[in-house]
PDB file of N, CA and C in Angstrom:
ATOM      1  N   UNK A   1       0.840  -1.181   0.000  1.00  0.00           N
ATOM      2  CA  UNK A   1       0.000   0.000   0.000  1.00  0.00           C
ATOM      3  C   UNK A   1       0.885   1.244   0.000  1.00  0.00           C
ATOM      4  N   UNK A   2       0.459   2.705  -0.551  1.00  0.00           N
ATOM      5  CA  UNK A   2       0.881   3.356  -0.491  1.00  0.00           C
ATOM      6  C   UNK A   2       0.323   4.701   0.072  1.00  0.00           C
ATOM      7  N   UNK A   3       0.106   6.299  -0.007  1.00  0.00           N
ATOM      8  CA  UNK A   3      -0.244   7.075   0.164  1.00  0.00           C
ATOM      9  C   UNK A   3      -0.534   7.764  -0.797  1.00  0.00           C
ATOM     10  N   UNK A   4      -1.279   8.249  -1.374  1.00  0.00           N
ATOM     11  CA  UNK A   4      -1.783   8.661  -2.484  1.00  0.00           C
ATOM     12  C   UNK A   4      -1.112  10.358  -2.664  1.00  0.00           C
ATOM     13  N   UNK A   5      -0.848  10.867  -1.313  1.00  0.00           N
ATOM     14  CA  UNK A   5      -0.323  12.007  -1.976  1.00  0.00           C
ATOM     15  C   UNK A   5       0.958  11.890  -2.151  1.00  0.00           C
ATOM     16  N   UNK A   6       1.904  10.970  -1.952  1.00  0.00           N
ATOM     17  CA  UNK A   6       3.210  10.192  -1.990  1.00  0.00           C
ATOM     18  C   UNK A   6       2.927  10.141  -3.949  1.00  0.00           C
ATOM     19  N   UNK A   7       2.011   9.708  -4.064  1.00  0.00           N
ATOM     20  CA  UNK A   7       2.110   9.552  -5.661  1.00  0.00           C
ATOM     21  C   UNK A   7       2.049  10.430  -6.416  1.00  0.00           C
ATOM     22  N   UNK A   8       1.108  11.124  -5.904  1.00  0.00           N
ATOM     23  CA  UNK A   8       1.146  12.524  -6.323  1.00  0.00           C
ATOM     24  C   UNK A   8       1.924  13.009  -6.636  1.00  0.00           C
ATOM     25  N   UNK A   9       2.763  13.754  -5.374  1.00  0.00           N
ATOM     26  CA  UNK A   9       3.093  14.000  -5.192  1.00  0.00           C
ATOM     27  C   UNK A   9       4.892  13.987  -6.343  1.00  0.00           C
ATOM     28  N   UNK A  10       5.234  12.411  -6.662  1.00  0.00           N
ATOM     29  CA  UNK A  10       6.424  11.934  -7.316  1.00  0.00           C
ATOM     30  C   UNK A  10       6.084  11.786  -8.637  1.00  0.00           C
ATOM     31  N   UNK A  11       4.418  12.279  -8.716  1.00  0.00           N
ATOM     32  CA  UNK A  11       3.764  12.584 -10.605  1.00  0.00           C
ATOM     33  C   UNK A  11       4.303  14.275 -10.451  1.00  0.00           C
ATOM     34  N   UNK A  12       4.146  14.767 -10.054  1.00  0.00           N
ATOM     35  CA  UNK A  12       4.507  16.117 -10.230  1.00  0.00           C
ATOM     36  C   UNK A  12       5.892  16.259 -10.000  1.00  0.00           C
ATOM     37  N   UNK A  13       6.438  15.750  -9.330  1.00  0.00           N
ATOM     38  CA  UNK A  13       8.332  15.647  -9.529  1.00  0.00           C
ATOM     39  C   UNK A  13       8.426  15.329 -11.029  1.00  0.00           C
ATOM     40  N   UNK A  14       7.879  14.103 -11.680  1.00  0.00           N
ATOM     41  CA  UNK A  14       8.805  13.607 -12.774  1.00  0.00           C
ATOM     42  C   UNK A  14       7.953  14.700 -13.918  1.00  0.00           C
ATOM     43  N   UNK A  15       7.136  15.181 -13.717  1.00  0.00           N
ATOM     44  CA  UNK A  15       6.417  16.208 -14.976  1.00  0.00           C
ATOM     45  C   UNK A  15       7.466  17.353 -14.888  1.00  0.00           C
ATOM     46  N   UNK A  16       7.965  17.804 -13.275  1.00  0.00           N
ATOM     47  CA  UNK A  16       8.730  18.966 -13.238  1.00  0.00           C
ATOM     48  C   UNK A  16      10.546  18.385 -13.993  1.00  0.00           C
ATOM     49  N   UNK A  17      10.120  17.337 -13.747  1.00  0.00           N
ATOM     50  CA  UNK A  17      11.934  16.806 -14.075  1.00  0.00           C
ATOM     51  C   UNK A  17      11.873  16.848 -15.877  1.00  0.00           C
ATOM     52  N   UNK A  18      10.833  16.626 -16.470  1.00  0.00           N
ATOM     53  CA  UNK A  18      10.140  16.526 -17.827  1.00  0.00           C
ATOM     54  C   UNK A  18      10.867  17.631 -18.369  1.00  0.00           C
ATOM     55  N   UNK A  19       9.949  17.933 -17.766  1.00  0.00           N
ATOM     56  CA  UNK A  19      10.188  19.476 -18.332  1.00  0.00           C
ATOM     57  C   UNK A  19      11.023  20.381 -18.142  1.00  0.00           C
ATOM     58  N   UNK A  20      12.025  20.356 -17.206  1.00  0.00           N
ATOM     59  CA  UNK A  20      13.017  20.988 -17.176  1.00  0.00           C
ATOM     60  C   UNK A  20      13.988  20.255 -18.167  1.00  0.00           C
ATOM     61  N   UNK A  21      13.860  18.895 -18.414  1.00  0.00           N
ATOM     62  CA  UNK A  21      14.935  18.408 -19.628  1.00  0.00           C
ATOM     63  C   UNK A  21      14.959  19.264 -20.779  1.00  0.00           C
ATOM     64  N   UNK A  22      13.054  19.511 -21.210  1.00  0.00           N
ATOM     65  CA  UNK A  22      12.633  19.780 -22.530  1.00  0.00           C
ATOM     66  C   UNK A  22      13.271  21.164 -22.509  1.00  0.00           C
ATOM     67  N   UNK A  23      12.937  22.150 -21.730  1.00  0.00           N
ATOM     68  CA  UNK A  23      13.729  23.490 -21.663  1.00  0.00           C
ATOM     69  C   UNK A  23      15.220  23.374 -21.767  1.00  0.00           C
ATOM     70  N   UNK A  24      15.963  22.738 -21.314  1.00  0.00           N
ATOM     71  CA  UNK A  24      17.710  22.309 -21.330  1.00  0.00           C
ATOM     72  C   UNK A  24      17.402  21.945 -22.888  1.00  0.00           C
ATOM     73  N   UNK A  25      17.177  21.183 -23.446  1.00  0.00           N
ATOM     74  CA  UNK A  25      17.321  20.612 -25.001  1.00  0.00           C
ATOM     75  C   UNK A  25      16.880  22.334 -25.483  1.00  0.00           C
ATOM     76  N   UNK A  26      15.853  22.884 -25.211  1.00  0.00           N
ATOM     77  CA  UNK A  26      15.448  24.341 -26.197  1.00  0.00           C
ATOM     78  C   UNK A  26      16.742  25.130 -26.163  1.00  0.00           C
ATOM     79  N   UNK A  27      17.041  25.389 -24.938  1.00  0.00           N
ATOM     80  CA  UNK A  27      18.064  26.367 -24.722  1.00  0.00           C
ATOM     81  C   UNK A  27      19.315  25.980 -25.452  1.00  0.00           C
ATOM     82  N   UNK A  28      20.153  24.642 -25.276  1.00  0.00           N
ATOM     83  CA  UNK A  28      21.257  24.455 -26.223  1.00  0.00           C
ATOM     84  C   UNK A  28      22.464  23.809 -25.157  1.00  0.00           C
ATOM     85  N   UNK A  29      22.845  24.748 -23.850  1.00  0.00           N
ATOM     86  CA  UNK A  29      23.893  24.188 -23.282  1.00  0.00           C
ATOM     87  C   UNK A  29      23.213  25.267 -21.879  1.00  0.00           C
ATOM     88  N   UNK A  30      24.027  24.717 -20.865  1.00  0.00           N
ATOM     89  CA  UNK A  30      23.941  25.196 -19.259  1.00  0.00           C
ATOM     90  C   UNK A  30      23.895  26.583 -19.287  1.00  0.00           C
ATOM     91  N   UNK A  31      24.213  27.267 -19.547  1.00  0.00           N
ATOM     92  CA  UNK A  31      24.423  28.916 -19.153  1.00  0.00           C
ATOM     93  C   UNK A  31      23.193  29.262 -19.509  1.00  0.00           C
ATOM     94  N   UNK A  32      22.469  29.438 -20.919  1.00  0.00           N
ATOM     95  CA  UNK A  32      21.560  29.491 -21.437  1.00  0.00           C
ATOM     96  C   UNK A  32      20.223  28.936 -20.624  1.00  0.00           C
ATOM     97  N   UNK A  33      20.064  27.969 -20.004  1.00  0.00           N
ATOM     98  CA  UNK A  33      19.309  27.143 -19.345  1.00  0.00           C
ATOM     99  C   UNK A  33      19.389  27.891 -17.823  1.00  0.00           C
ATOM    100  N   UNK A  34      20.261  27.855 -17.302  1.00  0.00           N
ATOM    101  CA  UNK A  34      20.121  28.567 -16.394  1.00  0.00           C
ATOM    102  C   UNK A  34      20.050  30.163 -15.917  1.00  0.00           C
ATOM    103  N   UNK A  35      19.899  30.611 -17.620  1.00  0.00           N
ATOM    104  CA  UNK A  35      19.511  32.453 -17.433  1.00  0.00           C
ATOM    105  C   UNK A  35      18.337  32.453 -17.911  1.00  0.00           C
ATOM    106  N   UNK A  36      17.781  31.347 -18.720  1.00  0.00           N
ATOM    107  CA  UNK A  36      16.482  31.347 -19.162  1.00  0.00           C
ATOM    108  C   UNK A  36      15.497  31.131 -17.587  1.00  0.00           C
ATOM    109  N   UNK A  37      16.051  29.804 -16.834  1.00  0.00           N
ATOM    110  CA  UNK A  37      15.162  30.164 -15.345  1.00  0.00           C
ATOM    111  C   UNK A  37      15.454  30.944 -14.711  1.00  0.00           C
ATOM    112  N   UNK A  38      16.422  31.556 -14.490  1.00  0.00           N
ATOM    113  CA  UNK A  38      16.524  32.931 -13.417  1.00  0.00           C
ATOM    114  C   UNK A  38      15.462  34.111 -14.136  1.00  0.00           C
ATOM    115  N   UNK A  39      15.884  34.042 -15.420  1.00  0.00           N
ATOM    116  CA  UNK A  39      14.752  35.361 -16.117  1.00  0.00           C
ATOM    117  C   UNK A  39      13.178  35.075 -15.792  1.00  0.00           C
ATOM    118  N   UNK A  40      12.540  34.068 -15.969  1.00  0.00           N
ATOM    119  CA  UNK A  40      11.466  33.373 -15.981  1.00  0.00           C
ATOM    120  C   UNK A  40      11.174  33.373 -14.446  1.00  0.00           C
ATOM    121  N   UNK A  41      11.833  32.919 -13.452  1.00  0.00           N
ATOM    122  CA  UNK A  41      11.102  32.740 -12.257  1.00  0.00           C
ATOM    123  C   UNK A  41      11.624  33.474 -11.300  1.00  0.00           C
ATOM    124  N   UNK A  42      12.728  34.443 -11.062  1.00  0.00           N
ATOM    125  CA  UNK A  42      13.443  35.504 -10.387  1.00  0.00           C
ATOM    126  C   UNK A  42      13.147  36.991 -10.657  1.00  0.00           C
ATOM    127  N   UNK A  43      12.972  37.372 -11.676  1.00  0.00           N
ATOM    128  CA  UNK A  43      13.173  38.746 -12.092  1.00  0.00           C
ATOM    129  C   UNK A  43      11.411  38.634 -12.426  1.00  0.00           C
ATOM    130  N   UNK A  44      10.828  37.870 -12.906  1.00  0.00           N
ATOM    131  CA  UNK A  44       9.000  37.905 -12.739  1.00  0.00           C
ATOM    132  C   UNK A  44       8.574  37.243 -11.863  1.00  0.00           C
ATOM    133  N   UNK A  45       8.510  37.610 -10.773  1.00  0.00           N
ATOM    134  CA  UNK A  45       7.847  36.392  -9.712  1.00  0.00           C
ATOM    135  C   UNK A  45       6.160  36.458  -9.794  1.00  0.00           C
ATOM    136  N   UNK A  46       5.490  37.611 -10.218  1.00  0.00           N
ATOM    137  CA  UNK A  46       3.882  37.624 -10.418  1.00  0.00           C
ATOM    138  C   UNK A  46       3.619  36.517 -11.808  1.00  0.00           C
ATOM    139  N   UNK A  47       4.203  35.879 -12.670  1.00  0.00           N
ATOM    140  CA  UNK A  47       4.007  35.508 -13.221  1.00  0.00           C
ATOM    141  C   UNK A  47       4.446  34.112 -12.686  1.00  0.00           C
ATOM    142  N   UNK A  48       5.199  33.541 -11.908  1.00  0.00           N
ATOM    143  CA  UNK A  48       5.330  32.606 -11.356  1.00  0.00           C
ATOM    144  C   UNK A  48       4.715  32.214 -10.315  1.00  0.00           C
ATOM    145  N   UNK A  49       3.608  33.210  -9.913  1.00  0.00           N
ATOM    146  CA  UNK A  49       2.602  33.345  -8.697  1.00  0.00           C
ATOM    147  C   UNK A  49       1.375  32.903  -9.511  1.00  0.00           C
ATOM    148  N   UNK A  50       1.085  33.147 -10.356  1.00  0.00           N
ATOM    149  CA  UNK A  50       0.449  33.149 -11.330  1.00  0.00           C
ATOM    150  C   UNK A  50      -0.260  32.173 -11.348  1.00  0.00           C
ATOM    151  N   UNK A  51       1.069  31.454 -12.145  1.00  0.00           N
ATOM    152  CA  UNK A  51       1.111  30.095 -12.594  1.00  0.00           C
ATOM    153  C   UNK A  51       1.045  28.996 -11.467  1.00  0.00           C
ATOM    154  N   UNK A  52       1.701  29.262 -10.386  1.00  0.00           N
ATOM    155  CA  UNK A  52       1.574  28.237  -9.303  1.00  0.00           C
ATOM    156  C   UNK A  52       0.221  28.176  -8.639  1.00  0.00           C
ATOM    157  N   UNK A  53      -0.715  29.234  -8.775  1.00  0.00           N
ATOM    158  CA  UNK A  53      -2.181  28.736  -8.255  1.00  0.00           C
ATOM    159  C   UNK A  53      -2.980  27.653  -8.698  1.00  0.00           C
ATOM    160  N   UNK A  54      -3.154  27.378 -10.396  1.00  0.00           N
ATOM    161  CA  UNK A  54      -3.606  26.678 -11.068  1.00  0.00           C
ATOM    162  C   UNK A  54      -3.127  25.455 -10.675  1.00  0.00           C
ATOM    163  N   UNK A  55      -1.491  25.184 -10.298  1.00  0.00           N
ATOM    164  CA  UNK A  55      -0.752  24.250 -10.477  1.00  0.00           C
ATOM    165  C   UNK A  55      -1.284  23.350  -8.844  1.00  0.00           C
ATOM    166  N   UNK A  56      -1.197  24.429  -8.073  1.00  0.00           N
ATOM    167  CA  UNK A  56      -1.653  24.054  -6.349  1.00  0.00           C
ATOM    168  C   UNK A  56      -2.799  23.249  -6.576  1.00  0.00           C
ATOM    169  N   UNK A  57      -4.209  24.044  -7.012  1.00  0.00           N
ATOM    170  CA  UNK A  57      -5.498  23.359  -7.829  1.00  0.00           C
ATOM    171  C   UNK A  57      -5.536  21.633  -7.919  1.00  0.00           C
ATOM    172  N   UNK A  58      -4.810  21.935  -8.985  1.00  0.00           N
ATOM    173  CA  UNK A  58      -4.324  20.856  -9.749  1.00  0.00           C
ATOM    174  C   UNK A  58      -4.184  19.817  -9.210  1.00  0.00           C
ATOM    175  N   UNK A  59      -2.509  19.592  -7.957  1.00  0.00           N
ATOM    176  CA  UNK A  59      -2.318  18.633  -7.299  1.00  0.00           C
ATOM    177  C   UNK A  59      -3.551  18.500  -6.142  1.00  0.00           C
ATOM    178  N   UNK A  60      -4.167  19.450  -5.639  1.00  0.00           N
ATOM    179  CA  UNK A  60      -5.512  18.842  -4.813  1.00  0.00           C
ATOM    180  C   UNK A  60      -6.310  17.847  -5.717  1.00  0.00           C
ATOM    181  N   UNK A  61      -6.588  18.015  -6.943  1.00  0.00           N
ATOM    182  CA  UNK A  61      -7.337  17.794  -7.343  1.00  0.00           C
ATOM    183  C   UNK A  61      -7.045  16.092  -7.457  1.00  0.00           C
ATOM    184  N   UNK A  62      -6.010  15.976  -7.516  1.00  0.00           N
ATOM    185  CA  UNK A  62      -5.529  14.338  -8.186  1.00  0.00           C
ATOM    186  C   UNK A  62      -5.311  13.752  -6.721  1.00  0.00           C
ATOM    187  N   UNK A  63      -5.355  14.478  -5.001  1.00  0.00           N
ATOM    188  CA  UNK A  63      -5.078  14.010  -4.094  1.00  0.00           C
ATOM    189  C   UNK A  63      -6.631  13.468  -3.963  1.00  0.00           C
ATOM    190  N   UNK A  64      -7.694  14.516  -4.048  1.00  0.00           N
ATOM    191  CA  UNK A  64      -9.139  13.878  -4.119  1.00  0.00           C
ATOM    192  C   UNK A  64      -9.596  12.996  -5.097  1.00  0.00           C
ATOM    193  N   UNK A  65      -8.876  12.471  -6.305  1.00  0.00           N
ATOM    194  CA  UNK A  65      -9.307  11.662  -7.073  1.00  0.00           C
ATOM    195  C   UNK A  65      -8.966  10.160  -6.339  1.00  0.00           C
ATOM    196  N   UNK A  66      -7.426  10.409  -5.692  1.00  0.00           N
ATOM    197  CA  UNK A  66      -7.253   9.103  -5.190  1.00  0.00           C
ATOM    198  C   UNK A  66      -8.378   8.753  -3.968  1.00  0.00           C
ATOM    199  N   UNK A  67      -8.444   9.609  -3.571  1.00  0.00           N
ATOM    200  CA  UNK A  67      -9.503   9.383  -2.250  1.00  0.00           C
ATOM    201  C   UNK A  67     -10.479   8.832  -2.703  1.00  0.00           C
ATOM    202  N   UNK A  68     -11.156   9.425  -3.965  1.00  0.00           N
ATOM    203  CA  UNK A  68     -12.077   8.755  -4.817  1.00  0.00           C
ATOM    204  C   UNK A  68     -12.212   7.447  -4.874  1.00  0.00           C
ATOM    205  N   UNK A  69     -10.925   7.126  -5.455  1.00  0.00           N
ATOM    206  CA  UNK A  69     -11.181   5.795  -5.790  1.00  0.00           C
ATOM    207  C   UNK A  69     -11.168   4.726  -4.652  1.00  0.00           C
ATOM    208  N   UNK A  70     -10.110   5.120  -3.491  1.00  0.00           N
ATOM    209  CA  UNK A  70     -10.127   3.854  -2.290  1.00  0.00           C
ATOM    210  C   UNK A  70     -11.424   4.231  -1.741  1.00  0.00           C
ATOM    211  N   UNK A  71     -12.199   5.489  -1.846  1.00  0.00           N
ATOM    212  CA  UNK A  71     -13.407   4.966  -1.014  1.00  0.00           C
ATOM    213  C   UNK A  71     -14.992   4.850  -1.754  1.00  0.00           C
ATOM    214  N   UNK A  72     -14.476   4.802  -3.204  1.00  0.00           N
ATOM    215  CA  UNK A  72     -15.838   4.111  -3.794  1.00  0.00           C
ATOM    216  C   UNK A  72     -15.843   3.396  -4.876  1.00  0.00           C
ATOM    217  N   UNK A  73     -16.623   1.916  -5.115  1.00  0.00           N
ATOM    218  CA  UNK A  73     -16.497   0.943  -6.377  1.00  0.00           C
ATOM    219  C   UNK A  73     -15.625   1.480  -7.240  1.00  0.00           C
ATOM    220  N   UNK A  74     -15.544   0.698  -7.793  1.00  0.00           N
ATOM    221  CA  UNK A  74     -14.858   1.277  -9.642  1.00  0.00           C
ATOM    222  C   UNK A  74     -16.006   1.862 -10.564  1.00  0.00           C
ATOM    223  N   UNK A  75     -17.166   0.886 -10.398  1.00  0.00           N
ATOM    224  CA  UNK A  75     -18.171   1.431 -11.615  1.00  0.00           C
ATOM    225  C   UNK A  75     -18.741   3.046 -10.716  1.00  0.00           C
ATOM    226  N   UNK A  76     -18.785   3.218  -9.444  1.00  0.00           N
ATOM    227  CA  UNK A  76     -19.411   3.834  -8.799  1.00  0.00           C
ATOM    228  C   UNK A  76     -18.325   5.589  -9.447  1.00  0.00           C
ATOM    229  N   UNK A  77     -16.966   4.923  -9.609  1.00  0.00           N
ATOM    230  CA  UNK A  77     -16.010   5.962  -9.463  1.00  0.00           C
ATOM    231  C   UNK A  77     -16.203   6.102 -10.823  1.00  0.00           C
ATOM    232  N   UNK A  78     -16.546   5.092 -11.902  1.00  0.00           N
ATOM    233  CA  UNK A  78     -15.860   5.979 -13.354  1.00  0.00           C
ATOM    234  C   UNK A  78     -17.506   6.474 -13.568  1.00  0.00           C
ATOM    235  N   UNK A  79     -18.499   6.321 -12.865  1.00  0.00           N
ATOM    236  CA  UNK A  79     -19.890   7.240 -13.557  1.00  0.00           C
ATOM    237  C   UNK A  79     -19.820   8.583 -13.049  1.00  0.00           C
ATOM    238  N   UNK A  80     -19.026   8.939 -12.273  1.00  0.00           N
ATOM    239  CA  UNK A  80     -18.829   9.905 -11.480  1.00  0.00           C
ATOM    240  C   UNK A  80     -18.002  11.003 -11.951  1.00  0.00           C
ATOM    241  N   UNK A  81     -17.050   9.965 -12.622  1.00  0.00           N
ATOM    242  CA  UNK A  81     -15.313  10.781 -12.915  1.00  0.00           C
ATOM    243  C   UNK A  81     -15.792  11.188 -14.670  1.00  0.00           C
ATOM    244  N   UNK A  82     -17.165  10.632 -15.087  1.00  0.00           N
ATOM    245  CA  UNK A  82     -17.217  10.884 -16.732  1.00  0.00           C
ATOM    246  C   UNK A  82     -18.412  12.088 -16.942  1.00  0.00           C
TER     247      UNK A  82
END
């Protein structure tokens, strides 16, 4: 057994790990990559405020889905979830 926000939780690590690859491949080499995030999340922080509300949302949202499912049927959960 596990904890559901444990999963969560390590789905949103590997999306953040994702995607920081995909930005490293855009940019080209390290320097570049790392002035592209300082510009992006240091020097605009309202736009990184922004963005992290939706994102907060988000992970609630997949912590109540698991809850969903350990505490009701399967058929009960997918008439629900469609």
């Amino acid at each position: 057994m596990y904890f559901s926000s444990t999963a969560v939780f390590l789905a949103e690590v590997i999306k953040l790990f994702v995607t920081l690859v995909v930005i490293f491949c855009q940019c080209g080499n390290l320097r570049e990559f790392v002035l592209y995030l300082f510009n992006n999340w240091f020097t605009n922080p309202m736009a990184a405020i922004k963005l992290s509300v939706p994102s907060v949302l988000y992970v609630i949202q997949n912590n109540l889905v698991y809850v969903a499912m350990t505490h009701l049927e399967s058929t009960t959960f997918q008439v629900c979830t469609n």
